[in-house]
Protein backbone atom coordinates (compact mmCIF):
# COMPACT_ATOMS: atom_id res chain seq x y z
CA UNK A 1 -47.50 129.10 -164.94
CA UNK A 2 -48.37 125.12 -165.18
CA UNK A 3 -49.33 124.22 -168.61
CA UNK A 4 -51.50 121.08 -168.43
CA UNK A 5 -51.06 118.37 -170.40
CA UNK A 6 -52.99 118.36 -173.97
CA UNK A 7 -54.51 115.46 -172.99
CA UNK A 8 -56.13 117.34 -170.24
CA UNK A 9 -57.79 119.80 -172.80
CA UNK A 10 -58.61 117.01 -174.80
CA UNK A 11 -60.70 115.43 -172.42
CA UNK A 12 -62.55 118.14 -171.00
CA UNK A 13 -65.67 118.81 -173.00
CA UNK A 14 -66.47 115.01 -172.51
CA UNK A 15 -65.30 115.50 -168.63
CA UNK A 16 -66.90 118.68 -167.67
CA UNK A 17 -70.17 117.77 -166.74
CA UNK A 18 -68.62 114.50 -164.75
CA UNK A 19 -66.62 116.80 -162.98
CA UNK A 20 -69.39 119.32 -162.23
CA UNK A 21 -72.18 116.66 -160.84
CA UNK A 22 -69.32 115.30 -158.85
CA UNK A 23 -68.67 118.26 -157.07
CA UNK A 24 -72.48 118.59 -156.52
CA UNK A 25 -72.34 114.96 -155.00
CA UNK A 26 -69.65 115.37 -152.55
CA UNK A 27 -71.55 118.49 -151.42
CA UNK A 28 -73.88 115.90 -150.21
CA UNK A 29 -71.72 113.70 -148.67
CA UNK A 30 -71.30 116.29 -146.18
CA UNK A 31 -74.74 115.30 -145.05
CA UNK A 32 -73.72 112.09 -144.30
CA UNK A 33 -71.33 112.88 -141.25
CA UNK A 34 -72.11 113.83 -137.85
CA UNK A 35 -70.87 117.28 -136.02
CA UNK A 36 -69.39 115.48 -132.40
CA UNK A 37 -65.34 115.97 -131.94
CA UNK A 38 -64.65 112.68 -130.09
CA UNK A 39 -60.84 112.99 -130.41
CA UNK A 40 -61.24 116.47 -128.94
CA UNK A 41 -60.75 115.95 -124.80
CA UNK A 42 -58.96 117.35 -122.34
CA UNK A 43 -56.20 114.63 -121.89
CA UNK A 44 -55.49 114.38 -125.47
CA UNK A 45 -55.70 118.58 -125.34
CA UNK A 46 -52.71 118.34 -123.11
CA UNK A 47 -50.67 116.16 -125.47
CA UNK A 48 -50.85 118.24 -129.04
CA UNK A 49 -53.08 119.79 -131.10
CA UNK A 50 -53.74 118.35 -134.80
CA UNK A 51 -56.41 120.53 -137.17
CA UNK A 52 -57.83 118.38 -140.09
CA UNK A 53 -59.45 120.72 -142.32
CA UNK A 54 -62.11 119.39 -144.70
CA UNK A 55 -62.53 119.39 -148.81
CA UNK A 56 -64.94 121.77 -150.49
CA UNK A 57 -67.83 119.53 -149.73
CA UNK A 58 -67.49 120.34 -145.98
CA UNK A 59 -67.43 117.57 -143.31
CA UNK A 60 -68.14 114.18 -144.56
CA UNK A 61 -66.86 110.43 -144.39
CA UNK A 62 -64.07 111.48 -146.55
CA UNK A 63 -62.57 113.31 -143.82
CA UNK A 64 -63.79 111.76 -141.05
CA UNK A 65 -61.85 109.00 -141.95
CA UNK A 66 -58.66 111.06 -142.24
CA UNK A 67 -59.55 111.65 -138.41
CA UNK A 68 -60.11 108.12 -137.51
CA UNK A 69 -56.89 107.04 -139.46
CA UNK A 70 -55.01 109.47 -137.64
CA UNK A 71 -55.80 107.66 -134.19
CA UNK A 72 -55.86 104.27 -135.60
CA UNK A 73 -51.85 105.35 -136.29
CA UNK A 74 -50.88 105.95 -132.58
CA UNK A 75 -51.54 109.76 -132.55
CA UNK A 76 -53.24 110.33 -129.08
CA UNK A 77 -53.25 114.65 -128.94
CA UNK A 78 -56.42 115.94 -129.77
CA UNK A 79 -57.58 115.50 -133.39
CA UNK A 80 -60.36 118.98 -133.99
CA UNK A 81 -62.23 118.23 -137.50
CA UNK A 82 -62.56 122.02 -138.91
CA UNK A 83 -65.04 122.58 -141.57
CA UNK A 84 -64.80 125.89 -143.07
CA UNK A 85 -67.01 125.70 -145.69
CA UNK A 86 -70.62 127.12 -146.53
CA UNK A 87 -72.79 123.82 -146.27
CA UNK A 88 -73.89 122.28 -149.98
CA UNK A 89 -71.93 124.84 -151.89
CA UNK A 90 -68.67 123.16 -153.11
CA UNK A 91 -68.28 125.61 -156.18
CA UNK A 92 -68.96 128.33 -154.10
CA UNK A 93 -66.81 127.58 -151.36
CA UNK A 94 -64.05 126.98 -154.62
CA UNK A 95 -64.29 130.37 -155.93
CA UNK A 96 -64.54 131.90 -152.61
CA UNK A 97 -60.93 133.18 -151.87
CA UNK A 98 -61.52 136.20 -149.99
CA UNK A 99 -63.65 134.58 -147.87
CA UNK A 100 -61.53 131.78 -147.13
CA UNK A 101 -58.72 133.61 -146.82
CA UNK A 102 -60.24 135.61 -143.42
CA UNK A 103 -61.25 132.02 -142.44
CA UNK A 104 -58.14 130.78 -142.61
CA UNK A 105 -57.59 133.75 -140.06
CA UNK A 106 -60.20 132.66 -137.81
CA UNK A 107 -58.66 129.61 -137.66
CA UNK A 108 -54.80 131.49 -137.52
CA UNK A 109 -56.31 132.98 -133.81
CA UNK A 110 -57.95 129.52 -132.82
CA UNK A 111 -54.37 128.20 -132.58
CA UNK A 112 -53.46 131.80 -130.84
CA UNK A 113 -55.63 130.78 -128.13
CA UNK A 114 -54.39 127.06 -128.08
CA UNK A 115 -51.00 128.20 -127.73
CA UNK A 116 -51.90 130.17 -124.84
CA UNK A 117 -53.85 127.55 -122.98
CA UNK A 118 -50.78 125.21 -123.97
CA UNK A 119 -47.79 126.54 -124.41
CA UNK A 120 -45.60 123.99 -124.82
CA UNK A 121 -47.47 121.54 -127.19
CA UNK A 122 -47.52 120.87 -131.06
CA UNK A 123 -49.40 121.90 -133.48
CA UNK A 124 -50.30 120.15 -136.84
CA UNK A 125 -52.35 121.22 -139.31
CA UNK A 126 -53.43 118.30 -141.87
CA UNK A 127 -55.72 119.41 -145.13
CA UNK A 128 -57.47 116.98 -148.00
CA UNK A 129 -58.43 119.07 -151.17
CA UNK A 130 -59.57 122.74 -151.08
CA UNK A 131 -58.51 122.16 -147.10
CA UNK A 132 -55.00 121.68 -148.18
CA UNK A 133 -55.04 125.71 -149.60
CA UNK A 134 -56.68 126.55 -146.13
CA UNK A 135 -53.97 124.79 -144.20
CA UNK A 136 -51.13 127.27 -146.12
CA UNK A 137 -53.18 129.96 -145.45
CA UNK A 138 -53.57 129.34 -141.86
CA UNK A 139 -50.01 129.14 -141.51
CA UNK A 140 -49.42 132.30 -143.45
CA UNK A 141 -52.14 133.95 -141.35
CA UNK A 142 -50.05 133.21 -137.94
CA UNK A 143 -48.53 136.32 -136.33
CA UNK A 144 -44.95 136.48 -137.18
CA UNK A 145 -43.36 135.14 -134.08
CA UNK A 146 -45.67 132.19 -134.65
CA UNK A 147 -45.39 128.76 -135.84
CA UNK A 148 -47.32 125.40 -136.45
CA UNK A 149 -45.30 122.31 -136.46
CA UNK A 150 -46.10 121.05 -139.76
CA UNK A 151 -48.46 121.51 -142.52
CA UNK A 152 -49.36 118.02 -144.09
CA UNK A 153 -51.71 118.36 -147.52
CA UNK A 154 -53.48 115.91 -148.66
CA UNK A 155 -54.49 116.09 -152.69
CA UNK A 156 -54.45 119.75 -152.20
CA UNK A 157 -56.69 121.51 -155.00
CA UNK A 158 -53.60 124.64 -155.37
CA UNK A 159 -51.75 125.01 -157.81
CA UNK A 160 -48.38 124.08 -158.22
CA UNK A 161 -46.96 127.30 -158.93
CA UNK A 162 -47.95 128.88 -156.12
CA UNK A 163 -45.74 130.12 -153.70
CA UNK A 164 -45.54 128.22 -150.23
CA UNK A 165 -42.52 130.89 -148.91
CA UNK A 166 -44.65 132.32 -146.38
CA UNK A 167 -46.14 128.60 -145.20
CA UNK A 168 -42.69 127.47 -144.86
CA UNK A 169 -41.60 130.16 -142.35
CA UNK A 170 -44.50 129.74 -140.25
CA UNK A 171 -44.41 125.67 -139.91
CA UNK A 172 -41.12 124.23 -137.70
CA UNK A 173 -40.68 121.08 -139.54
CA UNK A 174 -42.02 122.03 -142.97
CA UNK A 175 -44.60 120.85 -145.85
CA UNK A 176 -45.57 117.77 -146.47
CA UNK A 177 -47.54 117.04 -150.02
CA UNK A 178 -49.20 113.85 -150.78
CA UNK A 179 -50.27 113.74 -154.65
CA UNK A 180 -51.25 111.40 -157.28
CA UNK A 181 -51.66 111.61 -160.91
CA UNK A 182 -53.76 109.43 -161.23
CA UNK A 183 -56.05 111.92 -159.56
CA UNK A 184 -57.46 112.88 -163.28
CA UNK A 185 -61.35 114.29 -162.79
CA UNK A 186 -60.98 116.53 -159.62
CA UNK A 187 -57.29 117.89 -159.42
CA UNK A 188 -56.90 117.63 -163.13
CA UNK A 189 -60.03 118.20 -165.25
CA UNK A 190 -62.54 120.02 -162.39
CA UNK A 191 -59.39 122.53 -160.97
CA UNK A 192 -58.97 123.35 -165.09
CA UNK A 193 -62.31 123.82 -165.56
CA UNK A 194 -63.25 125.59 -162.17
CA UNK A 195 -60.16 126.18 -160.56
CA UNK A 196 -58.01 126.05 -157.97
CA UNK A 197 -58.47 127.56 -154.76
CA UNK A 198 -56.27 130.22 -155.50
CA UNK A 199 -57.88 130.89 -158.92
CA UNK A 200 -55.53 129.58 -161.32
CA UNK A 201 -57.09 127.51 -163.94
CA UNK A 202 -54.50 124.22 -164.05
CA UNK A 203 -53.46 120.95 -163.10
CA UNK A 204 -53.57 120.99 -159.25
CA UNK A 205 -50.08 120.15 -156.91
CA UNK A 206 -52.45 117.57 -155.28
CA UNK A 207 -52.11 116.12 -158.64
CA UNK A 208 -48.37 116.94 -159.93
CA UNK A 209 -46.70 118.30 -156.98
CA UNK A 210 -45.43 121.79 -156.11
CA UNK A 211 -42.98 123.38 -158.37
CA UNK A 212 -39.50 123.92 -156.43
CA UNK A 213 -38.11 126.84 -157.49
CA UNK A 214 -34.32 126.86 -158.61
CA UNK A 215 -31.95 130.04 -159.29
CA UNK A 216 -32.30 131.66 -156.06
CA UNK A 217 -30.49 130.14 -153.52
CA UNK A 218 -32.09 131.65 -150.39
CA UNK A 219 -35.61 130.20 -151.99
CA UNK A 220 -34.25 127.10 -152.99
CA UNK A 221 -32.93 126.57 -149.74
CA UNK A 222 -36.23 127.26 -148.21
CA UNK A 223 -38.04 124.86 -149.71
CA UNK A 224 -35.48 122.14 -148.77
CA UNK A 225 -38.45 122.11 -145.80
CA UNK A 226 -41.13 121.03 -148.18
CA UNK A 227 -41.33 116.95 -148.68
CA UNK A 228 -43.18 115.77 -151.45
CA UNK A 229 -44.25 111.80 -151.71
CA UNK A 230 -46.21 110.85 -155.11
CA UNK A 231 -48.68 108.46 -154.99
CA UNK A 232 -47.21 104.90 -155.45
CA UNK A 233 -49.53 101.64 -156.36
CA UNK A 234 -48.41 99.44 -153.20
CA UNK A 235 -50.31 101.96 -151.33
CA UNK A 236 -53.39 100.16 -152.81
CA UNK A 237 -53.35 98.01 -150.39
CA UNK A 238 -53.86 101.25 -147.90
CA UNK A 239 -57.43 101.58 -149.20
CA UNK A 240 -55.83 104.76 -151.53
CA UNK A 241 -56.00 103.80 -155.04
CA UNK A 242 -54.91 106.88 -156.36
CA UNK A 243 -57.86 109.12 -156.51
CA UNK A 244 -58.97 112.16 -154.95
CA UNK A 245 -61.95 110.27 -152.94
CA UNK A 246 -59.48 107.58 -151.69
CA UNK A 247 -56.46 110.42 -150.26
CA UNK A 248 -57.65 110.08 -147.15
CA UNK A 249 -58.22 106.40 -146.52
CA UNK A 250 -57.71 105.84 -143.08
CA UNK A 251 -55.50 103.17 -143.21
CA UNK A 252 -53.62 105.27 -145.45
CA UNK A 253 -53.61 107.90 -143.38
CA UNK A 254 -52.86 105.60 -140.79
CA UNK A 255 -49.46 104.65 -142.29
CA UNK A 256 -48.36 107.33 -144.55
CA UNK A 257 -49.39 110.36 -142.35
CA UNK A 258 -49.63 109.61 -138.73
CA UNK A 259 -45.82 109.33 -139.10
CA UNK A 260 -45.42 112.66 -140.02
CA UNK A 261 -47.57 114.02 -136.97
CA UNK A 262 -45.66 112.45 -134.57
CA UNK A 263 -42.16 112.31 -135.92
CA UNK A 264 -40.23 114.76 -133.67
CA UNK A 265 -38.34 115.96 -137.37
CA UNK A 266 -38.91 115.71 -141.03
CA UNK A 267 -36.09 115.06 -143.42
CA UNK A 268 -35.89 113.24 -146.44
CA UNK A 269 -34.81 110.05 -143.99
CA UNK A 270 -38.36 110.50 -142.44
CA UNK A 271 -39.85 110.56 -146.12
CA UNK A 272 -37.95 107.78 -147.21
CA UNK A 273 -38.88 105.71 -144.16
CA UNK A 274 -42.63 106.40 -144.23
CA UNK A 275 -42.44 105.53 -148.32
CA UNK A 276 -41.15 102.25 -147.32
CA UNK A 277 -44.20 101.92 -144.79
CA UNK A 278 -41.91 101.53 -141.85
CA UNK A 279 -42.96 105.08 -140.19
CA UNK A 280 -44.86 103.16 -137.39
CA UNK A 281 -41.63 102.41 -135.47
CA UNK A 282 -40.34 106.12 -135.43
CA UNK A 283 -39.91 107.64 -132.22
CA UNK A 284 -42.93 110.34 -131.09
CA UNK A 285 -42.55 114.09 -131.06
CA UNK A 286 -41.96 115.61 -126.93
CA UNK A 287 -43.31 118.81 -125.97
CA UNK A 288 -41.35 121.69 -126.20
CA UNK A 289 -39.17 122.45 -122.66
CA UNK A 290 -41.16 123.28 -119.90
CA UNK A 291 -41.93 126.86 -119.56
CA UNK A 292 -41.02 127.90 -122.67
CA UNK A 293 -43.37 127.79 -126.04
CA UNK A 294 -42.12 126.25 -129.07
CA UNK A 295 -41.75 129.90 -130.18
CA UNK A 296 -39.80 130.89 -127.24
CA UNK A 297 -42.58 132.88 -125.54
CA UNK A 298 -42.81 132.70 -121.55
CA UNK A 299 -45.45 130.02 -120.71
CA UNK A 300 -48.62 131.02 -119.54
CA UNK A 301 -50.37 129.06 -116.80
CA UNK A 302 -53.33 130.57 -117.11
CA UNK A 303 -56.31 128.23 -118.61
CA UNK A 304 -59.40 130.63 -118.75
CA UNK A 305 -59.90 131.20 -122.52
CA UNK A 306 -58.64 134.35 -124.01
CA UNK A 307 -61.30 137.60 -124.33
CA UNK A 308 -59.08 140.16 -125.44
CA UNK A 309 -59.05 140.98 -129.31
CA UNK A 310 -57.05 139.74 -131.22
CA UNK A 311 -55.51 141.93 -133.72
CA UNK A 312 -56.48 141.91 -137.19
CA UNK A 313 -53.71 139.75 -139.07
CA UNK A 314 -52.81 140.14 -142.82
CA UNK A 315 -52.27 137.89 -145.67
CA UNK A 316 -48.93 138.96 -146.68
CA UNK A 317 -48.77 141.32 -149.55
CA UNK A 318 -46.57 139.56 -151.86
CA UNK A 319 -48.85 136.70 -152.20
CA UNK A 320 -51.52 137.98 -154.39
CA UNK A 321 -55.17 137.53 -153.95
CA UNK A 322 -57.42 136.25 -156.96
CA UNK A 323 -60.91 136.68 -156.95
CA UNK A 324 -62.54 134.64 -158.87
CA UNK A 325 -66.25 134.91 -159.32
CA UNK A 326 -69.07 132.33 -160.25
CA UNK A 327 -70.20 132.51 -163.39
């Protein structure tokens, strides 16, 4: 496991109850946004498909500009704002795994019935913060034949040991992870304090990246798919400073993660490129062949929603579940 810094212990008895009323107060930001899905038609429908899921605190400003940045950067699919959480409860909604976890499976059979409706369009799932666990769960929740294009996290509140294998298989063009260390209170001192999303009482990856695992060569290979970018400070001038409440400035979502949604592959070329801020000029993503799904499922041309059950899907048993209750 991660062993935080000593600093980090240091700090937090003077931190803690920082931390704690600023979880409480973005809880209440979620007050502050409205519930309308503007980016949500059905022209942009028939272009792609991206899912920003929110932070603990629920919808808000802070992700509604993650929205906003994304269509500020040129992509035109539909952009659906998903808030999973239970409203004013960001501790609860924290600690809840088990309950996010068949969520993240609501969400897994949302994209089922996108996929049906539009077979031959992309699918991007972004998360900021505890939305960044739900977007790896998602994936992993997909039947197995299924994919997602990408998985882009923003300051994701897991931890960095934990193991994105599953994610990976399920996501085309791989993992992208945005983090800063300068991200100190939430990702450092609350996720020690509190936790992660996945229970584990550390430094978050949205703070120090994902451990890459080394030895095995299958796994190692694997996670060639998984493209980390740490936070630099001419992104600044971006509107992100660094912290967790600044990750998803829409101009720096605008720039640094726009690129990503409609770049048609991710390598470390793209990553490179989009570091250097010159991801604007990269050519956009084209629908799969016609008549074929991404996956390589006939097409269906039939629009009318879906009202057959959908089977019951699993969170893979190698990945284990914490519980973690509330004190």
């Amino acid at each position: 496991m991660y062993n935080p810094p000593m600093r980090i212990i240091h700090y937090l008895s003077h931190f803690r109850n920082h931390a704690l009323v600023l979880l409480i107060a973005a809880g209440l930001l979620a007050g502050l946004a409205g519930c309308s899905q503007p980016y949500r038609t059905e022209e942009r429908l028939e272009r792609g498909l991206v899912i920003v899921l929110t932070g603990v605190e629920g919808r808000s400003v802070l992700n509604d500009n993650i929205v906003r940045g994304l269509d500020e950067g040129g992509v035109d699919w539909a952009i659906e704002l998903h808030d999973w959480t239970l409203p004013f409860s960001p501790l609860l909604n924290l600690w809840a795994e088990s309950r996010n976890r068949r969520t993240a499976e609501s969400i897994a059979r949302r994209i089922s019935r996108y996929r049906w409706m539009y077979p031959d369009r992309p699918v991007v799932l972004v998360g900021q913060s505890g939305g960044g666990a739900m977007a790896v769960w998602t994936a992993e929740a997909l039947l197995p034949a299924q994919k997602v294009d990408g998985l882009i996290l923003l300051a994701a509140a897991l931890s960095p040991e934990y193991h994105l294998d599953f994610a990976i298989e399920h996501s085309r063009r791989g993992i992208v992870n945005l983090y800063s260390e300068r991200d100190l209170l939430f990702l450092g001192v609350a996720t020690t304090m509190y936790g992660t999303m996945d229970g584990e009482h550390t430094d978050s990856a949205g703070r120090v990246g994902f451990a890459i695992p080394g030895g095995d060569v299958k796994r190692t290979s694997l996670y060639e798919k998984v493209f980390q970018i740490g936070w630099r400070p001419e992104m600044s001038s971006s509107g992100n400073i660094g912290s967790h409440l600044t990750s998803g400035s829409a101009d720096y979502v605008s720039k640094y993660v726009a690129p990503f949604v409609l770049a048609e592959k991710w390598d470390e070329a793209l990553r490179e490129r989009v570091i250097q801020g010159r991801g604007a000029d990269l050519p956009a993503a084209k629908p799969a062949e016609a008549g074929k799904t991404p996956d390589t499922q006939p097409a269906k041309v039939d629009r009318t929603p879906v009202t057959q059950p959908v089977e019951p899907i699993k969170t893979p048993a190698s990945q284990p579940t914490v519980h973690v209750t509330a004190p």
